[in-house]
Protein backbone atom coordinates (compact mmCIF):
# COMPACT_ATOMS: atom_id res chain seq x y z
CA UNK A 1 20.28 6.59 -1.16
CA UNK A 2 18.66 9.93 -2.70
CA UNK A 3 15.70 10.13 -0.58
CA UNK A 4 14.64 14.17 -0.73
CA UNK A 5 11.95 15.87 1.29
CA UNK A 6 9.64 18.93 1.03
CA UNK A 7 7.06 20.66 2.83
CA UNK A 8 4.52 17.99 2.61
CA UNK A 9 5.76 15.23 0.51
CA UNK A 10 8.79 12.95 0.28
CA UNK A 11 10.62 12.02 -2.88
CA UNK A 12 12.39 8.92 -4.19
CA UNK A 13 14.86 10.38 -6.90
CA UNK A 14 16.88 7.15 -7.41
CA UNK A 15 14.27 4.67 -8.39
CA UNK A 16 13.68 3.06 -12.02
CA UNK A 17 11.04 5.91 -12.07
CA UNK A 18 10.66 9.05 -9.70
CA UNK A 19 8.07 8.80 -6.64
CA UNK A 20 7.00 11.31 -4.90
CA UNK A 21 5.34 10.43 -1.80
CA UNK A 22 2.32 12.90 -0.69
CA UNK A 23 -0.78 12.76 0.70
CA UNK A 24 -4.07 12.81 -1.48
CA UNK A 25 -7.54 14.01 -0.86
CA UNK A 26 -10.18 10.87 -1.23
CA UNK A 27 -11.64 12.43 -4.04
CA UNK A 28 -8.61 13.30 -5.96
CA UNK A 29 -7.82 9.63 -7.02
CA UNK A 30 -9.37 7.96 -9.79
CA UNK A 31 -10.15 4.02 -9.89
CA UNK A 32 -10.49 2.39 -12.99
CA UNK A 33 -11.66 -1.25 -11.42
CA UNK A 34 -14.46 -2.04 -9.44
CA UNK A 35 -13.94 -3.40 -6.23
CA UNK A 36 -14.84 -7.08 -5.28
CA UNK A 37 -17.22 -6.43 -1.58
CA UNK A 38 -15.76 -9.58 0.02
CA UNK A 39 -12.11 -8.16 -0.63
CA UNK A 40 -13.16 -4.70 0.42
CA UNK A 41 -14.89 -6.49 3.73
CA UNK A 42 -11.84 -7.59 4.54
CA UNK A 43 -9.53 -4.92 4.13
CA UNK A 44 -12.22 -2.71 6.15
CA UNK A 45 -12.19 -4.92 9.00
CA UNK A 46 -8.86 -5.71 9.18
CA UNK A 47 -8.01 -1.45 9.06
CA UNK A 48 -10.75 -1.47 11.82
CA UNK A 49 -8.59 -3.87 14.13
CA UNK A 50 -5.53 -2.45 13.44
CA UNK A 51 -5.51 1.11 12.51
CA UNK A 52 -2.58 1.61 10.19
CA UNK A 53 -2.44 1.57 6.41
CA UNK A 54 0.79 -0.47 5.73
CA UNK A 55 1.60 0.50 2.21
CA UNK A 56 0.46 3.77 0.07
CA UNK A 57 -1.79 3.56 -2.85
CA UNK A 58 0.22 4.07 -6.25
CA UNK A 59 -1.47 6.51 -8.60
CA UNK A 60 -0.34 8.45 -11.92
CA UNK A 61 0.25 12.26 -10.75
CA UNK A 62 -1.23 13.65 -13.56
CA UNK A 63 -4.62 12.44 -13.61
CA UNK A 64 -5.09 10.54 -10.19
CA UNK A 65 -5.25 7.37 -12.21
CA UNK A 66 -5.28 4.70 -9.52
CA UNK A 67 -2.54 1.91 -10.63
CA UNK A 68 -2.29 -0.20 -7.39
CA UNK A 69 -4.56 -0.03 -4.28
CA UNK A 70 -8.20 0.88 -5.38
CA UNK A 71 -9.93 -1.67 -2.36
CA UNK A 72 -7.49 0.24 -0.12
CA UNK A 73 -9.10 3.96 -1.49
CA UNK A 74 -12.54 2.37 -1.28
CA UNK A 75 -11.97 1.40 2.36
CA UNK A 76 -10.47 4.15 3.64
CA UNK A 77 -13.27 6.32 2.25
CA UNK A 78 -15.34 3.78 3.96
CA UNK A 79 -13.79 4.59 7.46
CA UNK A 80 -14.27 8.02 6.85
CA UNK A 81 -10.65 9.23 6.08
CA UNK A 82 -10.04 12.58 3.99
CA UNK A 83 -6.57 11.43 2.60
CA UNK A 84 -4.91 8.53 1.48
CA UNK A 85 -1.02 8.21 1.41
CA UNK A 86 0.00 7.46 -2.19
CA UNK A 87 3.00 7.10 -4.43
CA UNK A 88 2.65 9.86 -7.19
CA UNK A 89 4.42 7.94 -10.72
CA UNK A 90 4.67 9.21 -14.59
CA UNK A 91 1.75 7.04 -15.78
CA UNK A 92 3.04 7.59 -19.50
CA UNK A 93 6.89 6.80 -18.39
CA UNK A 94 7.37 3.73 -20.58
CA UNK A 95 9.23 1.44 -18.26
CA UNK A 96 5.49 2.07 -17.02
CA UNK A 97 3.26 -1.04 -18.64
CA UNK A 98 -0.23 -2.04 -18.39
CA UNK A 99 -0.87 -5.71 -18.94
CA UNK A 100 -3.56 -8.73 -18.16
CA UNK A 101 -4.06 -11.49 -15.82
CA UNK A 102 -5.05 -14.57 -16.95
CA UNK A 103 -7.47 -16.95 -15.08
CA UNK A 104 -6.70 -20.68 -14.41
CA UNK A 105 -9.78 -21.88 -13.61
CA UNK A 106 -9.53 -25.37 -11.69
CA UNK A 107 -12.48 -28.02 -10.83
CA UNK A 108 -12.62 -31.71 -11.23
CA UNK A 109 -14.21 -31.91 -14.78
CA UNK A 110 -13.65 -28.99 -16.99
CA UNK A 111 -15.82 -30.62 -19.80
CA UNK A 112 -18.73 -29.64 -17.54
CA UNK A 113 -17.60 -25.82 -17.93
CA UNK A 114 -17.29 -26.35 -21.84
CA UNK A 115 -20.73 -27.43 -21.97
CA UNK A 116 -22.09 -24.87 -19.85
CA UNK A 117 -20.51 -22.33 -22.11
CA UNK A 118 -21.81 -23.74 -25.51
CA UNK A 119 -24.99 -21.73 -24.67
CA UNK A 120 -22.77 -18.70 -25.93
CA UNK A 121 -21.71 -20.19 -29.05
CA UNK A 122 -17.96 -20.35 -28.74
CA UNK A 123 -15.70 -21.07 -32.24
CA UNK A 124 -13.26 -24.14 -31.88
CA UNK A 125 -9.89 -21.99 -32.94
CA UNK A 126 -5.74 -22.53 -32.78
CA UNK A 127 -3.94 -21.23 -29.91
CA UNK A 128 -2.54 -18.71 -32.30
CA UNK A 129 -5.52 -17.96 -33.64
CA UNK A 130 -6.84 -17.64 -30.65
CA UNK A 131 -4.73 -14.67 -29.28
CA UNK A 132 -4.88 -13.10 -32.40
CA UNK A 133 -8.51 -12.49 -32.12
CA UNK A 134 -7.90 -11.08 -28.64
CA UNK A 135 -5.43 -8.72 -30.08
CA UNK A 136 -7.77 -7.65 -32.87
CA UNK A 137 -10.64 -7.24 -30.22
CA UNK A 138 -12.64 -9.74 -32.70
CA UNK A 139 -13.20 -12.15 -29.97
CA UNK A 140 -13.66 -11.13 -25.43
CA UNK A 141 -11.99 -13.85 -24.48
CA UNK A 142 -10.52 -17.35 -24.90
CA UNK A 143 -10.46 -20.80 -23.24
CA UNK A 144 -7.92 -22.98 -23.90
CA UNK A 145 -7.29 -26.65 -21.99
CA UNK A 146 -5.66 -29.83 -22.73
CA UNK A 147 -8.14 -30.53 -26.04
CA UNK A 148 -8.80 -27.09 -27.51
CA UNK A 149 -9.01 -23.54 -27.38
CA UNK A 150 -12.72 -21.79 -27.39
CA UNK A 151 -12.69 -18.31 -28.43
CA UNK A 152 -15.84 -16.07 -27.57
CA UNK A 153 -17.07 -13.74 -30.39
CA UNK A 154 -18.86 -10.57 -29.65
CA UNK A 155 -20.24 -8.13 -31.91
CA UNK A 156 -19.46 -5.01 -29.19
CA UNK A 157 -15.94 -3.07 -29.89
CA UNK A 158 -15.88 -0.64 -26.82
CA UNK A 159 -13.25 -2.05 -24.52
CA UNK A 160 -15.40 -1.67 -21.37
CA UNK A 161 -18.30 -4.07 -23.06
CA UNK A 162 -15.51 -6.38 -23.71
CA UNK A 163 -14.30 -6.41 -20.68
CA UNK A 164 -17.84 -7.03 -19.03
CA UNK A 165 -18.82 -9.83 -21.24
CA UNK A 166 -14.92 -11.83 -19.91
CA UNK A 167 -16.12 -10.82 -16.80
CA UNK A 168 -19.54 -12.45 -16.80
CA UNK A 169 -17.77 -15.93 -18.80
CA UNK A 170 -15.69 -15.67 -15.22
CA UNK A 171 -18.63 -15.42 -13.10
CA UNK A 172 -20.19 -18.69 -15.00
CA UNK A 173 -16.82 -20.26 -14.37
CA UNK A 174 -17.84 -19.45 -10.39
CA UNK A 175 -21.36 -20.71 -10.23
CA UNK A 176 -19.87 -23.74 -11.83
CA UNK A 177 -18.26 -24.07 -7.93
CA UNK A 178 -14.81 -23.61 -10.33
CA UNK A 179 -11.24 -22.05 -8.79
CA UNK A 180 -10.34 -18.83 -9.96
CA UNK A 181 -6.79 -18.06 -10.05
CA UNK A 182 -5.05 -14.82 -11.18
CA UNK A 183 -1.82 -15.38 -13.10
CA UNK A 184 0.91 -14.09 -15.34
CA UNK A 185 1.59 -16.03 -18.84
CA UNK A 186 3.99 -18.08 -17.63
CA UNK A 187 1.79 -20.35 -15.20
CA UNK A 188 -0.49 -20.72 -17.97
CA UNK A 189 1.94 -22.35 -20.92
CA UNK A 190 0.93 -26.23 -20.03
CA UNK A 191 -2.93 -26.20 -18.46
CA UNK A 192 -3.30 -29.64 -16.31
CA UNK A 193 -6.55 -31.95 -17.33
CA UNK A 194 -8.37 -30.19 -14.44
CA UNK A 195 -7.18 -26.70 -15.59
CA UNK A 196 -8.79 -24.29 -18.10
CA UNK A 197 -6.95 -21.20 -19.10
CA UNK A 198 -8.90 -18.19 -19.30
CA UNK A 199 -7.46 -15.33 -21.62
CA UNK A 200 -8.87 -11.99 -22.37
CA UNK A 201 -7.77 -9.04 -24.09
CA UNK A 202 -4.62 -6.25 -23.44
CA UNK A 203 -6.20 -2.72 -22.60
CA UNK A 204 -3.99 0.41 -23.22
CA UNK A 205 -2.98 3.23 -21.40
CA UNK A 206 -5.20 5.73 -23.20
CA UNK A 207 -8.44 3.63 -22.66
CA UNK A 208 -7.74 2.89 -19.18
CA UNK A 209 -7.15 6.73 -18.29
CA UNK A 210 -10.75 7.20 -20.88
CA UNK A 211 -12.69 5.12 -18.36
CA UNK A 212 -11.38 6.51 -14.98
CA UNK A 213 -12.21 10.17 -16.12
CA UNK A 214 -15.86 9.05 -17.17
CA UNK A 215 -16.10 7.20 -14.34
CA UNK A 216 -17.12 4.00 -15.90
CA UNK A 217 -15.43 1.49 -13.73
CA UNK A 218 -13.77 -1.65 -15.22
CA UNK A 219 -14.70 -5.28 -13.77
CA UNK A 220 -12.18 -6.25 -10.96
CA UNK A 221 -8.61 -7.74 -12.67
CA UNK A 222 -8.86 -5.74 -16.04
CA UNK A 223 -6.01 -4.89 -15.76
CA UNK A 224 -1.75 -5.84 -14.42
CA UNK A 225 0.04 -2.91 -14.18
CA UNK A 226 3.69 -3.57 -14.21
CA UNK A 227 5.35 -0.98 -12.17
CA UNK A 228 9.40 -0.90 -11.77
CA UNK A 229 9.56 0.75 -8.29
CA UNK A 230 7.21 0.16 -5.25
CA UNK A 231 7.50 1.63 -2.07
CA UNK A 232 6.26 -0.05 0.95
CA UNK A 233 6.05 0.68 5.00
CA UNK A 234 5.23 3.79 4.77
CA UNK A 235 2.83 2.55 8.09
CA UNK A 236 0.27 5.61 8.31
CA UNK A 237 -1.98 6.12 11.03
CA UNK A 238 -5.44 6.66 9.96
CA UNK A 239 -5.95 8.84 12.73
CA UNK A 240 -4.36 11.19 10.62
CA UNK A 241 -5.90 9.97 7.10
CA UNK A 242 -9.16 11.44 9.20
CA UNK A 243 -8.22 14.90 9.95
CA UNK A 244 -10.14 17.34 8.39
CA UNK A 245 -7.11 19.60 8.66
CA UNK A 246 -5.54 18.43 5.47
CA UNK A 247 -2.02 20.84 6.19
CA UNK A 248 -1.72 18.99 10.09
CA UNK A 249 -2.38 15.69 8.11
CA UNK A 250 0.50 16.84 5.69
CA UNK A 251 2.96 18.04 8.28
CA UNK A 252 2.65 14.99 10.09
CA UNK A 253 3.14 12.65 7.07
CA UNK A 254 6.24 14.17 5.82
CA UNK A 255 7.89 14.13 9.51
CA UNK A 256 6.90 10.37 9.91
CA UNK A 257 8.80 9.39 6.58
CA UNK A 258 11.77 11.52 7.05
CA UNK A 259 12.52 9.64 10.28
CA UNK A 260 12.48 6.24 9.14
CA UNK A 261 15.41 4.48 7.21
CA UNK A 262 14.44 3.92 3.49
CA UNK A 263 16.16 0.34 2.34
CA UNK A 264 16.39 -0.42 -1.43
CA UNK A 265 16.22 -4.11 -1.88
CA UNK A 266 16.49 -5.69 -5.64
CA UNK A 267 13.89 -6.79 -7.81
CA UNK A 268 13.09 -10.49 -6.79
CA UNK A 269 12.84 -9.65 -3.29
CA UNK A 270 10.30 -11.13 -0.53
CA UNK A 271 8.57 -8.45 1.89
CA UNK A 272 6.54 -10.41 4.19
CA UNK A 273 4.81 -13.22 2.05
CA UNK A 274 4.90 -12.10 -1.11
CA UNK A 275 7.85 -11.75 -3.95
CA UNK A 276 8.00 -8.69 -5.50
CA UNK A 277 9.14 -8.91 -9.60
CA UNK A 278 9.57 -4.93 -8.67
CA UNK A 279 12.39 -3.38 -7.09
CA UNK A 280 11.37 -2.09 -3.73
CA UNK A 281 12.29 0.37 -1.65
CA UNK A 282 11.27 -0.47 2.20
CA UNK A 283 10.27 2.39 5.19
CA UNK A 284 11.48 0.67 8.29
């Protein structure tokens, strides 16, 4: 394991990627997504009960560019915390990729969705066809069930407007009392009849970094950045997230991870409930 340490920060030198762990000032750290406020509740109230942030933020350690963990930034800033532990990556490394989720959107008749949505003029298209609008940013989105495939036109290029308008078709889908579930491609290949598949378009690196620096914020799920190495465990004490001495919070963060045993476990692994496609490298 090559697991080095300096004053201050702790690096991970034989990862898919380098990581170097450190502690950020609040302020330093740019989202790109807005935060959903039941999500953020949550994650508020559940820091609140049990004061320990489990896993760092990841964030590109040139710009601040938040990859991984904004509702985590947002709630820490919430509890009053100067710093935030996070896992400093080459945002422009190319095993570095930004991607999109799709939504499979689930309710007993999707025709009543369809019909809802005529209102906005959709055009009847091929699956292919479909996509390739979304690549050529001629159409915001798609929907595509067991019948057809419904692609949304818009006359707006900017990526953020695009964005906005898939975001509003979602929140339709949600006052239709429909089932929104995030997913990679490959859940979405054979919709059921009670399943519509929501696509939307890829954004880049370049935009995404654009946005965060203006600070015009992306709709929640814009974006699915696939990262090859996570780190997780780190278990920080927000006692110390809150101490105005940044160099004490520092000190103490860099002793805490050079005690504890760093395990490397393979991509495909399962860290509490969830399966990581990542490979991982676990503070214990």
């Amino acid at each position: 394991m090559k697991e080095t340490s300096s004053p201050r920060s702790f690096s991970i030198t034989n990862a898919k990627i380098p990581i170097l762990l450190a502690l950020k000032k609040t302020d330093e750290l740019r989202p790109h997504e807005e935060t959903v406020q039941e999500d953020l509740k949550g994650i508020v109230k559940a820091l609140e009960q049990d004061p320990v942030l489990r896993h760092p933020v990841i964030a590109d350690s040139t710009t601040g560019l938040v990859l991984d963990g904004t509702h985590r930034l947002a709630a820490l800033k919430l509890l009053g915390c100067h710093t935030v532990p996070a896992a400093l990556i080459d945002y422009q490394n190319p095993l570095v990729k930004v991607d999109r989720w799709f939504r499979t959107i689930r309710q007993q008749n999707p025709s009543d969705l369809i019909k809802r949505l005529n209102r906005l003029s959709p055009i009847p298209v091929s699956d292919l066809d479909g996509e390739k609008s979304l690549l050529e940013r001629s159409s915001y989105a798609t929907l595509r069930d067991t019948q057809q495939c419904l692609a949304f036109r818009s006359l707006d290029s900017a990526p953020l407007d695009l964005c906005r308008h898939a975001f509003a078709l979602e929140q339709i889908a949600r006052d239709s009392y429909a089932k929104i579930i995030y997913t990679d491609k490959t859940d979405t290949k054979d919709p059921s009849p009670s399943t519509t598949v929501m696509s939307t378009i890829r954004l880049e690196k370049r935009e995404v970094v654009e946005s965060s620096i203006k600070q015009e914020l992306f709709p929640p799920k814009s974006t699915r950045h696939l990262i090859p190495s996570r780190p997780l465990g780190t278990n920080v004490p927000l006692r110390w997230l809150k101490n105005t001495n940044i160099e004490d919070a520092e000190t103490e963060f860099e002793k805490h991870l050079t005690k504890m045993r760093v395990r490397k476990l393979p991509e495909g692994s399962v860290v509490g409930s969830r399966r990581y496609t990542e490979e991982v490298f676990l503070f214990e």
